[in-house]
Protein backbone atom coordinates (compact mmCIF):
# COMPACT_ATOMS: atom_id res chain seq x y z
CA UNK A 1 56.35 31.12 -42.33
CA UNK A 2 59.33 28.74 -43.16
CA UNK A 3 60.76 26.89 -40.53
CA UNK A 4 63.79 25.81 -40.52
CA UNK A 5 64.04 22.21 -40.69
CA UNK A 6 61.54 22.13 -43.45
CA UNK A 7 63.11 19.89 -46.28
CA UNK A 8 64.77 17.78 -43.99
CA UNK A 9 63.78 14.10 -43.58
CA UNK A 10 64.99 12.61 -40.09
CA UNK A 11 64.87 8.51 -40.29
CA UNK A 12 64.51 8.49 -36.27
CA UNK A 13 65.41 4.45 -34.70
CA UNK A 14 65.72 5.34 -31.16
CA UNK A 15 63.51 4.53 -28.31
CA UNK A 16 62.91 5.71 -24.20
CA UNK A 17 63.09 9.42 -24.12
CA UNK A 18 66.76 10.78 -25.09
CA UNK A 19 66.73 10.14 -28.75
CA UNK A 20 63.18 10.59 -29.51
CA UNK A 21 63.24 14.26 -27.84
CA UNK A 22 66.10 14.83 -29.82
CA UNK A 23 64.08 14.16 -33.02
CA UNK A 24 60.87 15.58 -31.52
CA UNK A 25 62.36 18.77 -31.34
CA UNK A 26 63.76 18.96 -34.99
CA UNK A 27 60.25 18.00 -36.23
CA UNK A 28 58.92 20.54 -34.19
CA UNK A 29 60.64 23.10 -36.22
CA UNK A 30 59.45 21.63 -39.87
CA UNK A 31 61.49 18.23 -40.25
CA UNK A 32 59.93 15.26 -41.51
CA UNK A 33 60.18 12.21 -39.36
CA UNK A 34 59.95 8.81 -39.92
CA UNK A 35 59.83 6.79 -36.97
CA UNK A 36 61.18 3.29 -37.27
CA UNK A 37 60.00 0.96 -34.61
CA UNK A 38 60.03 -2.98 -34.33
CA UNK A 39 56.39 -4.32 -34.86
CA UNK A 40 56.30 -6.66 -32.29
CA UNK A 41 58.56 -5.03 -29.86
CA UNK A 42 58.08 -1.37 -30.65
CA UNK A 43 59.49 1.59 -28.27
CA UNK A 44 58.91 0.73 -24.86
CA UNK A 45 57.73 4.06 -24.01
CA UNK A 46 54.54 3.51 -25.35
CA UNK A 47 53.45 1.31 -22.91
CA UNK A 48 55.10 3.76 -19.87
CA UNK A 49 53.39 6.19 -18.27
CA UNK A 50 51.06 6.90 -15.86
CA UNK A 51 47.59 5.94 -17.61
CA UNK A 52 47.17 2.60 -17.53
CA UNK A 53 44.97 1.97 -19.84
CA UNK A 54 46.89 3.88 -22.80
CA UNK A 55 49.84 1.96 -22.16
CA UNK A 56 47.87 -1.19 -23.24
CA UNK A 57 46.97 0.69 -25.77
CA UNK A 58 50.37 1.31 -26.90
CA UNK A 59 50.02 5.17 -26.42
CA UNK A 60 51.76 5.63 -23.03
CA UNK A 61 52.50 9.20 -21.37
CA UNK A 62 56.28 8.66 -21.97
CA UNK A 63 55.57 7.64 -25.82
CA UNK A 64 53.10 10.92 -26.45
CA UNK A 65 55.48 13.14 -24.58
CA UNK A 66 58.00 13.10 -27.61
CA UNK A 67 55.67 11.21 -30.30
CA UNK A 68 53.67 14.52 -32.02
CA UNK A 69 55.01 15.85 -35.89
CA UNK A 70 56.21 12.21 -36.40
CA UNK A 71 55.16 9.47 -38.45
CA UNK A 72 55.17 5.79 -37.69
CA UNK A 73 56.56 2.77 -39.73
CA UNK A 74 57.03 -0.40 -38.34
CA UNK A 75 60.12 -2.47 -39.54
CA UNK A 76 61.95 -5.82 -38.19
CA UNK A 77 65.48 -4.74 -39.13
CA UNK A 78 66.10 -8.21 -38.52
CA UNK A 79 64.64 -9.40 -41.96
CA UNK A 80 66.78 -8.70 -44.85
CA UNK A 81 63.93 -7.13 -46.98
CA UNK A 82 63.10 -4.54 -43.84
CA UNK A 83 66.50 -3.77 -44.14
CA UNK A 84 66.37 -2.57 -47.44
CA UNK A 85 63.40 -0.96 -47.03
CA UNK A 86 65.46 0.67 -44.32
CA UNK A 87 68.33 1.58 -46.81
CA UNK A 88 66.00 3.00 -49.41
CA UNK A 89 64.66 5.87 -46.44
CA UNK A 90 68.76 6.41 -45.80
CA UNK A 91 69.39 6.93 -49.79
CA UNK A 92 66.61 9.85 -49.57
CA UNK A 93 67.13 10.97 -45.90
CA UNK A 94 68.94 13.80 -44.20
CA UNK A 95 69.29 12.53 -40.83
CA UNK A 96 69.35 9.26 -38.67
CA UNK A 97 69.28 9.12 -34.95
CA UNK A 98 69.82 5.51 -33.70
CA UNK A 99 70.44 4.78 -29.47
CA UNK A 100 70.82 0.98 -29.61
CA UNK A 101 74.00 -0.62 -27.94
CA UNK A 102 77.31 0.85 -29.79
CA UNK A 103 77.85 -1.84 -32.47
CA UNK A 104 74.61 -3.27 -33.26
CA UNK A 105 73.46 -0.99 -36.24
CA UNK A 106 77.19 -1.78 -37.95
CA UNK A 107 76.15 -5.70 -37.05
CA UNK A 108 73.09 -5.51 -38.91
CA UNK A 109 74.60 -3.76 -41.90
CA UNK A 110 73.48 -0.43 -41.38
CA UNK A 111 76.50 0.89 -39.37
CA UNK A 112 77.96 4.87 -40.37
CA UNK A 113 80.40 3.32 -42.72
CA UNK A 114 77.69 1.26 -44.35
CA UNK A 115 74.87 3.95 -44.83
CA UNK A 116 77.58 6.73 -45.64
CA UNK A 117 78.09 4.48 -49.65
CA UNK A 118 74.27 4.96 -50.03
CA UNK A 119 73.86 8.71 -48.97
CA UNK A 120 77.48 10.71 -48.83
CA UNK A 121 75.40 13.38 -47.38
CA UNK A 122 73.80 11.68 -44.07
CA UNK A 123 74.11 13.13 -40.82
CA UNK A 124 74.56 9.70 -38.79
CA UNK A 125 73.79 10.13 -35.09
CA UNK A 126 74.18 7.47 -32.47
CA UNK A 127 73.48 8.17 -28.90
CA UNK A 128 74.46 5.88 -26.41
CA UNK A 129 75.39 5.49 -22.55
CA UNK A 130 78.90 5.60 -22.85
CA UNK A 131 79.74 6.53 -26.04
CA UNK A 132 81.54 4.53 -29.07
CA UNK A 133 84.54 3.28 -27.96
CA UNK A 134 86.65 3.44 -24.52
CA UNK A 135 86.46 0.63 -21.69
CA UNK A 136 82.67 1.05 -21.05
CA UNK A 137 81.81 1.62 -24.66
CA UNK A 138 79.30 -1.43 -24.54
CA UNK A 139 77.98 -1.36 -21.18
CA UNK A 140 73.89 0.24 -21.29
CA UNK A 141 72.62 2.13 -18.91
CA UNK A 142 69.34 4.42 -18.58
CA UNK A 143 69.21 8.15 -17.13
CA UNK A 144 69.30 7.49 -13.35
CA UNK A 145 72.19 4.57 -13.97
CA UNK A 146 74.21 7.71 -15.74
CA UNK A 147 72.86 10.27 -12.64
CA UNK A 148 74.71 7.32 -10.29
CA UNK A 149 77.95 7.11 -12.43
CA UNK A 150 78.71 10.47 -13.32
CA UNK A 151 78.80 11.98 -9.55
CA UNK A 152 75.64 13.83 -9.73
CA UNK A 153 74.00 11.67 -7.28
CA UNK A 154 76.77 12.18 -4.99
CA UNK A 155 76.33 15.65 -4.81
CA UNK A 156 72.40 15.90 -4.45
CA UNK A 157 70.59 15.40 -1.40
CA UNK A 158 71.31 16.75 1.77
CA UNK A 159 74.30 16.09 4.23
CA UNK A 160 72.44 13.98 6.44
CA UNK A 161 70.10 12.35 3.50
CA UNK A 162 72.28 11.26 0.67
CA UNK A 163 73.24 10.39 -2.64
CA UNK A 164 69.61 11.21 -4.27
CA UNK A 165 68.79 11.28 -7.74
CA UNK A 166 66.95 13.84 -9.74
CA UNK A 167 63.18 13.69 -9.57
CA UNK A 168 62.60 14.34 -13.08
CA UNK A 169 65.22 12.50 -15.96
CA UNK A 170 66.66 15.01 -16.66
CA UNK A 171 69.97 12.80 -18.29
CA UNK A 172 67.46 12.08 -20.70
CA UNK A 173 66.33 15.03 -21.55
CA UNK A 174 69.50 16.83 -21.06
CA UNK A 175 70.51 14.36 -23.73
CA UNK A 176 67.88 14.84 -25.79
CA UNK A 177 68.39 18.56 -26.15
CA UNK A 178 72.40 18.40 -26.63
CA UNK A 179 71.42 15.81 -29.72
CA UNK A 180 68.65 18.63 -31.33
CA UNK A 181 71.88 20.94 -30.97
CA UNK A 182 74.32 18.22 -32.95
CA UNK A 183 72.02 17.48 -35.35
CA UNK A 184 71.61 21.61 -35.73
CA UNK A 185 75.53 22.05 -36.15
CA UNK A 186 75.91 18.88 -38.29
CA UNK A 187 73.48 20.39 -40.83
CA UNK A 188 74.85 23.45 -40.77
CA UNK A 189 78.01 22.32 -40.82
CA UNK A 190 76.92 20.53 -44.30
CA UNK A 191 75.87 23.34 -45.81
CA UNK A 192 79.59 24.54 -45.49
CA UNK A 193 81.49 21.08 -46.34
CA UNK A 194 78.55 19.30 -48.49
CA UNK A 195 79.83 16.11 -46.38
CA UNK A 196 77.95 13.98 -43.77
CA UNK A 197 78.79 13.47 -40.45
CA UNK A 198 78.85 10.87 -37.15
CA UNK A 199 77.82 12.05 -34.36
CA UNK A 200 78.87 10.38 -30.90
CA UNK A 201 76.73 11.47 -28.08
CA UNK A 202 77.37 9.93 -24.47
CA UNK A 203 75.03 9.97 -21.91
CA UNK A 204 77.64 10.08 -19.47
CA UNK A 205 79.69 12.48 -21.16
CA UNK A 206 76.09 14.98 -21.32
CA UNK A 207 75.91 14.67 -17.28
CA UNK A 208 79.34 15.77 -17.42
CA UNK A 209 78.70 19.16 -18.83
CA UNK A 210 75.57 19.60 -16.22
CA UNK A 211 78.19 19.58 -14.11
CA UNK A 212 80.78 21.70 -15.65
CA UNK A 213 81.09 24.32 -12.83
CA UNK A 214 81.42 22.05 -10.19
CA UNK A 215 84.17 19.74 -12.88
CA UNK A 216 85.96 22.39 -12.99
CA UNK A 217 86.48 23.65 -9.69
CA UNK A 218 87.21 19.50 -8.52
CA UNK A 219 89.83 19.80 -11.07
CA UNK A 220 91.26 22.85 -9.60
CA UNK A 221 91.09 22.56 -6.02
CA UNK A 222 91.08 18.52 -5.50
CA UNK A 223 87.45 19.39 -3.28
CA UNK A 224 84.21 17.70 -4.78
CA UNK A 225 81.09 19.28 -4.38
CA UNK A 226 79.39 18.45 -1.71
CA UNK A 227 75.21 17.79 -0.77
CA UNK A 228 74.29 20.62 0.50
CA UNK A 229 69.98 20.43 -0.13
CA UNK A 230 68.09 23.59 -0.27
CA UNK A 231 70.89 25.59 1.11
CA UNK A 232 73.72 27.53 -0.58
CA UNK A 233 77.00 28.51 -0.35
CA UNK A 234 75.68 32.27 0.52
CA UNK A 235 73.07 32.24 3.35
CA UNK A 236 70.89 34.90 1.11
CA UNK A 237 71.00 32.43 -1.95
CA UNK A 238 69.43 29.49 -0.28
CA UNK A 239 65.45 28.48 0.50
CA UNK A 240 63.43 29.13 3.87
CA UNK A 241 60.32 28.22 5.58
CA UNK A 242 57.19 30.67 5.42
CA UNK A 243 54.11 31.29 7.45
CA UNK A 244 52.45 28.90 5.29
CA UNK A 245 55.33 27.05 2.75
CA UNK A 246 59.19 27.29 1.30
CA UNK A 247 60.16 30.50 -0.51
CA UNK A 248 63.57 30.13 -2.31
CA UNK A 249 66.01 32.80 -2.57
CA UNK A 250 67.97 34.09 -4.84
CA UNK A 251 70.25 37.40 -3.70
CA UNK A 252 73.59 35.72 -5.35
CA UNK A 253 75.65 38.72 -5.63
CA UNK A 254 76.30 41.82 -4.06
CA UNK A 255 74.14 44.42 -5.17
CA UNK A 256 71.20 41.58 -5.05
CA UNK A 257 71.90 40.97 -1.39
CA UNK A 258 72.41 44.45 -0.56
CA UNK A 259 68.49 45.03 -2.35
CA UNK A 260 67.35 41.73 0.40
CA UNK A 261 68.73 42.99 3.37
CA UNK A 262 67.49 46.51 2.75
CA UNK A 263 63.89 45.21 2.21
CA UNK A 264 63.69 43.33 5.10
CA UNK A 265 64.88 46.56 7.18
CA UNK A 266 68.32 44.90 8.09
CA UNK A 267 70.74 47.41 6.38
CA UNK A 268 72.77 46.25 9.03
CA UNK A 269 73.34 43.04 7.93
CA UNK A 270 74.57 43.58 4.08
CA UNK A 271 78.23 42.97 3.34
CA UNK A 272 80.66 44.78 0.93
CA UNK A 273 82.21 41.89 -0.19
CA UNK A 274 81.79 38.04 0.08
CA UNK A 275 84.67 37.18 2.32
CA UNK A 276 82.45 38.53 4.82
CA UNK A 277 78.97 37.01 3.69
CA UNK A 278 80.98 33.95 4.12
CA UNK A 279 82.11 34.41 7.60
CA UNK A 280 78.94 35.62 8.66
CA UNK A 281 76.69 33.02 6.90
CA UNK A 282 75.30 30.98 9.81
CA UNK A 283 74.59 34.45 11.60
CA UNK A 284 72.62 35.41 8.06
CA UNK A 285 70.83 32.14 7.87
CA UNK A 286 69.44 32.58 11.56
CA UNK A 287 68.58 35.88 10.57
CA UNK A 288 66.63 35.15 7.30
CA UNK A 289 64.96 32.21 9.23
CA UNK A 290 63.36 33.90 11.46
CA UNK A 291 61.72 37.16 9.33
CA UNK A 292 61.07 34.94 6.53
CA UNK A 293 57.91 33.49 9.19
CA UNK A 294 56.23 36.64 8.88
CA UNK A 295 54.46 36.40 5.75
CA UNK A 296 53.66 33.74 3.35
CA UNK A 297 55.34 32.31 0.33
CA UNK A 298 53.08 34.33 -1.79
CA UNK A 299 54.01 37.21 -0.61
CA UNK A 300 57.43 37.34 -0.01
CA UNK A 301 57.40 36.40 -3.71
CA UNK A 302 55.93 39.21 -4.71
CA UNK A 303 57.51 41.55 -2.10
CA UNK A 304 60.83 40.73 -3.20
CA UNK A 305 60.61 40.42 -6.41
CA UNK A 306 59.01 43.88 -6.68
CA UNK A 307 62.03 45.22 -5.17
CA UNK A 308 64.31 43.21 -7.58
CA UNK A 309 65.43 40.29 -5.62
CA UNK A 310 64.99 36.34 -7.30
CA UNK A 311 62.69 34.72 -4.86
CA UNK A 312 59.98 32.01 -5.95
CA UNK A 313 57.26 30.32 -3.67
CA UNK A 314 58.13 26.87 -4.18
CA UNK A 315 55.56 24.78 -6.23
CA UNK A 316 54.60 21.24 -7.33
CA UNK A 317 54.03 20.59 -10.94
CA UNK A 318 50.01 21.15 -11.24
CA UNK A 319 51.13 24.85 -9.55
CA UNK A 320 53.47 25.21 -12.04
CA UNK A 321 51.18 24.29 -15.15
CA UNK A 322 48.30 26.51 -13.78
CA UNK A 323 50.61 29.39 -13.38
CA UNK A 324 49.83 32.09 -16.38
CA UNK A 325 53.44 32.72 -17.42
CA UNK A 326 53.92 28.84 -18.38
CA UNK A 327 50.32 29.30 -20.59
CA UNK A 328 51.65 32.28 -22.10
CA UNK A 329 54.77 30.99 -23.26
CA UNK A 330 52.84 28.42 -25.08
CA UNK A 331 55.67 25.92 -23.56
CA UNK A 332 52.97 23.00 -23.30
CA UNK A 333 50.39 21.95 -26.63
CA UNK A 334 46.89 20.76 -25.41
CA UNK A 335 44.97 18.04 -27.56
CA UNK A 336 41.42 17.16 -27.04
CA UNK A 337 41.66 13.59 -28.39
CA UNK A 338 43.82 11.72 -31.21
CA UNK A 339 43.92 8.46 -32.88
CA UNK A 340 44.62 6.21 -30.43
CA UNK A 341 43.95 8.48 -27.08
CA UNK A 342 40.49 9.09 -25.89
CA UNK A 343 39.89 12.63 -24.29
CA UNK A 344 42.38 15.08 -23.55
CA UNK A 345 46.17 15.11 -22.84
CA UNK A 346 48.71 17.83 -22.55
CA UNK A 347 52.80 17.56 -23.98
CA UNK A 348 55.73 19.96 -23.78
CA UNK A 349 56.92 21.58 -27.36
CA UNK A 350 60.31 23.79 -26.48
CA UNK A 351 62.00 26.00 -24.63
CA UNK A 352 62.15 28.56 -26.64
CA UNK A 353 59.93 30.64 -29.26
CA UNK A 354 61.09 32.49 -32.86
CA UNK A 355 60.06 35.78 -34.09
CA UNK A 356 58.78 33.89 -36.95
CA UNK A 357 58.84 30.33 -37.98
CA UNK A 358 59.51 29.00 -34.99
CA UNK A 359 58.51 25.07 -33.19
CA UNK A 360 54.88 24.51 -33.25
CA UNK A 361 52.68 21.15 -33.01
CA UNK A 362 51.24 20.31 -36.30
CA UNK A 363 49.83 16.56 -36.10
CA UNK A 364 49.52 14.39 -32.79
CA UNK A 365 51.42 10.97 -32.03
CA UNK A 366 50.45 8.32 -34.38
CA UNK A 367 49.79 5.10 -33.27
CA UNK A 368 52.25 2.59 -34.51
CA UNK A 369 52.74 1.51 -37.99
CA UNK A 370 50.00 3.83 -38.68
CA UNK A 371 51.81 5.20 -41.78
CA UNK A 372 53.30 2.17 -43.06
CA UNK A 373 51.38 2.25 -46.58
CA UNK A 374 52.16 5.81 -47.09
CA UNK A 375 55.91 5.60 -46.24
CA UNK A 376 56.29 2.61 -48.76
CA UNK A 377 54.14 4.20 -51.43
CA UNK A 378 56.65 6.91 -51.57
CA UNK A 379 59.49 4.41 -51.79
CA UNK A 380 57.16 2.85 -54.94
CA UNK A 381 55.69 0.22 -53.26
CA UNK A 382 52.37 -0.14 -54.91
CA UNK A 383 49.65 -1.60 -52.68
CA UNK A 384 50.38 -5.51 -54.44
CA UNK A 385 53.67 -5.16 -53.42
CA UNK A 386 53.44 -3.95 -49.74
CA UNK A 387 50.65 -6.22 -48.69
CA UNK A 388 52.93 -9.28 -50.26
CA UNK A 389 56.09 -8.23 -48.56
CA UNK A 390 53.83 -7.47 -45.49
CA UNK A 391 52.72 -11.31 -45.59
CA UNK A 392 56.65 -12.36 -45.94
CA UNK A 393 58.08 -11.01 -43.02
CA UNK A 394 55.18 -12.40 -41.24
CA UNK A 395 55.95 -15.73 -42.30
CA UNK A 396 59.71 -15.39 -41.51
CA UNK A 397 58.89 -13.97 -38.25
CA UNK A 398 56.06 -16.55 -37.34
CA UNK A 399 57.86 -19.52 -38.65
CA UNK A 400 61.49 -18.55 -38.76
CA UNK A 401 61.43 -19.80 -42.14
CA UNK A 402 62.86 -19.15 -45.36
CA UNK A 403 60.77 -16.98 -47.52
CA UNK A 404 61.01 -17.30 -51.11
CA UNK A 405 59.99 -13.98 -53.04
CA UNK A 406 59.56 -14.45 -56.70
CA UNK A 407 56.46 -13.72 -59.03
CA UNK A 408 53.97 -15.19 -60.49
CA UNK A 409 52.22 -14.03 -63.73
CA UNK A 410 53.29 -10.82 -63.39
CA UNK A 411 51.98 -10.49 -59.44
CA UNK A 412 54.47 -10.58 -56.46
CA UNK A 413 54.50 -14.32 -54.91
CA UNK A 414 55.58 -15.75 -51.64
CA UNK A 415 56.66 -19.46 -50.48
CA UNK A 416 57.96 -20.40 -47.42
CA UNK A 417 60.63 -23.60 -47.01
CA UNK A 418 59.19 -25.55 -44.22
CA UNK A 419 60.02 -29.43 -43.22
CA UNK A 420 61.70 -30.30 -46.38
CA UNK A 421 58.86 -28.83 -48.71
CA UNK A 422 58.67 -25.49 -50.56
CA UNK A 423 54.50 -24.20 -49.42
CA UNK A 424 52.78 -21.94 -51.24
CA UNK A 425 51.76 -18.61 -49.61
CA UNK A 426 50.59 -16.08 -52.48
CA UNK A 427 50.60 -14.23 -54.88
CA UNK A 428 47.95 -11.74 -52.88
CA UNK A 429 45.44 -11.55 -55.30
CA UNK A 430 43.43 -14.58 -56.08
CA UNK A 431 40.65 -16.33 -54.47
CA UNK A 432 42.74 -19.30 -52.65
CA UNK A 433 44.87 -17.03 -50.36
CA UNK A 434 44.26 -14.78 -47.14
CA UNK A 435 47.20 -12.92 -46.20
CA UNK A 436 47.99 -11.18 -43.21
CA UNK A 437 46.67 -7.28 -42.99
CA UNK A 438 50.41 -4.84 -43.34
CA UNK A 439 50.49 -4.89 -39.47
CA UNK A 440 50.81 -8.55 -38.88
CA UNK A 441 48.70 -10.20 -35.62
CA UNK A 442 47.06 -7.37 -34.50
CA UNK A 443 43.30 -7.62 -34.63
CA UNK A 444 44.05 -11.24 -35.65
CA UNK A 445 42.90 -14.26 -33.66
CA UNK A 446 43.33 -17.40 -35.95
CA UNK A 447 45.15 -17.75 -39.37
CA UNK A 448 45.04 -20.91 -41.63
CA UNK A 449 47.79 -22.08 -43.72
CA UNK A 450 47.30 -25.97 -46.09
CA UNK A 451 50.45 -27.86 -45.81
CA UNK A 452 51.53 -30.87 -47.43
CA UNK A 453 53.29 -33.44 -45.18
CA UNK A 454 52.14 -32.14 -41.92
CA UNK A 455 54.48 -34.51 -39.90
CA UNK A 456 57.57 -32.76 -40.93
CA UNK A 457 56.39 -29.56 -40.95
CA UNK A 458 55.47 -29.81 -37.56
CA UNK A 459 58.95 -31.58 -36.69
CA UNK A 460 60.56 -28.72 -37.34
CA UNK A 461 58.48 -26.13 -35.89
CA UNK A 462 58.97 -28.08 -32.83
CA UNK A 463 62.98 -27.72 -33.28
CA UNK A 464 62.63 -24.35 -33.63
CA UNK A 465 60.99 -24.27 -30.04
CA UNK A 466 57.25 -23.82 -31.26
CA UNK A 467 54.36 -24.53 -29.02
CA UNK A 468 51.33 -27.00 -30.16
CA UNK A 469 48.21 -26.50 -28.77
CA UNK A 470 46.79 -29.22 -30.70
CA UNK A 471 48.95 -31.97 -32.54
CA UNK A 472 48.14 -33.06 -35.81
CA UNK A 473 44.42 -34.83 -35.57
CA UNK A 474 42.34 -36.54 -38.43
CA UNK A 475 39.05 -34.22 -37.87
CA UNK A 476 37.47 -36.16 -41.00
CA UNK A 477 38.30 -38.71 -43.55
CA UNK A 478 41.68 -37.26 -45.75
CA UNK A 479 41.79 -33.84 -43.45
CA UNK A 480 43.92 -33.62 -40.68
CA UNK A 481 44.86 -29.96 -38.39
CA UNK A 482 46.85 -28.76 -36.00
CA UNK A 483 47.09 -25.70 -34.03
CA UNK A 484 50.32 -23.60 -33.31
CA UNK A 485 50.50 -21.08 -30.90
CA UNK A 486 51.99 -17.79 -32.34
CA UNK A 487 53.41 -14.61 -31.67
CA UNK A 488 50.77 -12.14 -29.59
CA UNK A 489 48.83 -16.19 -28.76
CA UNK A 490 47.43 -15.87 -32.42
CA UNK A 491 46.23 -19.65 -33.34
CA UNK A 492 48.05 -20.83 -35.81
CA UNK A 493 45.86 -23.51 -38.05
CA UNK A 494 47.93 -25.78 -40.47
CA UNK A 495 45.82 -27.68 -42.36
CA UNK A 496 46.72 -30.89 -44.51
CA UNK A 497 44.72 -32.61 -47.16
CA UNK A 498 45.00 -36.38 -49.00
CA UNK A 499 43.85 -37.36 -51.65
């Protein structure tokens, strides 16, 4: 069946856990999504998480939770020619999601304005802290900074144990979800208009609506709500100790606590209206307190829900995950291995399932750049061409230097400037080079590179803050080397021959 995002490409440049969920969740339902990441400093949830050993492996827990129906390309949007490689995914994209610091897309070129006179149509989300604009429009923060500002700390916890923040980040997340609903709206929205659209989504402004009953009620009656911990305004609402655990309640309105007093054989105790559940509430708690101890959690569960009162035994997570309803649901997508992750792992899809067509998991997390020749050969790239623009913005990034693209006999060619000379990198094919692999320095341990005038090359490398390991040194009559330390502590060999 058709799902609804299918068609759509999403260009996804966010990192942590908002944006990506928001992006996650439109490739779950049939989007295709690209997702841009630095090579060298690539989302830092891939090395968070709770296995060690995939976060050296750049596959962390946090990274796979949101990673699956993406694909990965690896771009330094700091290098002109990434950026245009950048520009040409805009001119054939549907969506962006970006979460850097408000202003630093429009500093690199790529801000709304910008990518709006390539593709009219673009849906241009940024997701931020703050938001775009107003007096902390710059500031950063992550989801328990924004649990601290908003209030919601302030009101979680108990009255003797407080603020406390949310065991789960569920800013994040919260975020995450409101931007799969903006993108949703903006594309529908599109379909009405044909025009693309900004979105601003705040972090802060997110926690605000998780908080919209108690906003409101702080706006009307000047009281803020208070820490109050497992308990609840009405005594037959709140959670209570067991013979063997906590069972939380949930008789919130009339009829409902009517049904829990009846059960537990105190007719006596239910109340016409809540005026009176309120007056009476520490009377109710000692009540409930003491005939909750006569059975367990278990069974007070299933007692009272049987008799249509909300009550839950209250679980940890590996509870939760083993319990049948959360299998049935199909809420969580099991792997039993994928490129990059040995054995099995386990990540949330959505909260909610279609008729027909609705999210499903097609491919796992890919590890990073692992698309990169694909992506560019549907740009045109042909295999010349990405391998020699692969071995430019190594050099540039390696060097800091200025690359020189031209070509050579037809074939793409690359020279660097470098202490006062112009040195000759490529073309690719031919017998006399060896240019990086697409994803520069990784599986790489030494690189050579001939240079002319060795003195001023390594001058300036040593301007630019570079780190010798070996200083230029005559190894035999009209040959002299020296080694560079570079990025990732590959050794950098730049050899120089006389005649």
């Amino acid at each position: 069946m058709t799902r609804p995002f299918e068609g759509i490409r999403i260009i996804d440049a966010t990192h942590v856990l908002a944006g990506p969920f928001a992006a996650y969740q439109l490739g779950l339902l049939g989007a295709d999504v690209i997702k841009i990441e630095h090579p060298d400093d690539p989302d830092q949830s891939r090395v968070n998480g709770s296995d060690m050993p995939l976060n050296e492996a750049g596959m962390g827990c946090q990274y796979l939770t949101q990673g699956s129906n993406k694909r990965s390309l690896t771009l330094d949007l700091k290098q002109e020619a990434a950026r245009d490689v950048f520009r040409e995914l805009i001119a054939g994209a549907d969506v962006l999601v970006e979460n850097f610091r408000p202003g630093a897309f429009a500093a690199l070129g790529l801000g709304y304005e910008d990518l709006l006179k390539i593709n009219p149509r673009l849906i241009y989300c940024s997701i931020s802290a703050f938001g775009h604009g107003g007096p902390r429009g710059e500031q950063t923060a992550y989801d328990h900074v924004i649990q601290a500002t908003s209030g919601i700390m302030a009101c979680t916890g108990t009255p003797e144990v407080n603020p406390i923040k949310f065991g789960a980040p569920a800013i994040d997340y919260a975020t995450g979800t409101m931007g799969a609903f903006a993108l949703s709206a903006a594309l529908f929205q599109r379909e009405k208009t044909g025009r693309g659209q900004h979105i601003d989504l705040a972090m802060l402004d997110v926690a605000m609506m998780m908080m919209a009953s108690h906003v409101t009620s702080y706006a009307r009656s000047g009281k803020p709500a208070r820490p109050r911990g497992n308990d609840h305004e009405y005594a037959t609402n709140s959670c209570y100790e067991t013979a063997d655990g906590l069972v939380m309640i949930g008789a919130s309105n009339l009829r409902q606590q009517r049904r829990l007093w009846y059960a537990l054989g105190r007719p006596d105790m239910a109340k016409d209206i809540n005026e009176a559940r309120h007056a009476d509430r520490a009377n109710e708690a000692a009540t409930l307190a003491e005939l909750l101890k006569a059975k367990t959690a278990a069974e007070w569960e299933s007692y009272l829900q049987a008799r249509h009162v909300p009550a839950g035994r209250v679980r940890n997570l590996a509870e939760s995950l083993a319990d049948p309803q959360i299998k049935g649901r199909g809420v969580v997508h099991h792997f039993e291995a994928a490129p990059g992750v040995t054995g099995p792992f386990s990540v949330p899809v959505a909260a909610f399932g279609f008729a027909h067509g609705g999210p499903r998991v097609d491919t796992p997390p890919p590890p990073l750049g692992a698309d990169n020749d694909a992506i560019l050969a549907e740009l045109g790239y042909d295999a010349t061409a990405r391998e020699t623009e692969a071995t430019a913005v190594f050099y540039e990034r390696m060097f800091g230097a200025e690359v020189l693209r031209s070509t050579q006999q037809g074939e793409p060619r690359v020279d660097i400037r470098l202490g006062g000379q112009i040195i000759f990198i490529a073309p690719i094919k031919g017998d006399n080079t060896a240019p990086p692999p697409s994803m520069p320095y990784r599986g790489l341990e030494h690189i050579g590179l001939a240079v002319t005038g060795i003195d001023q090359v390594v001058a300036e490398l040593k301007a630019k803050g570079a780190e010798f390991t070996m200083e230029p040194t005559a190894i035999r009559p009209g040959i002299r080397i020296c080694f560079v330390r570079g990025p990732e502590n590959v050794a950098i060999e730049l050899l120089e021959r006389s005649a």
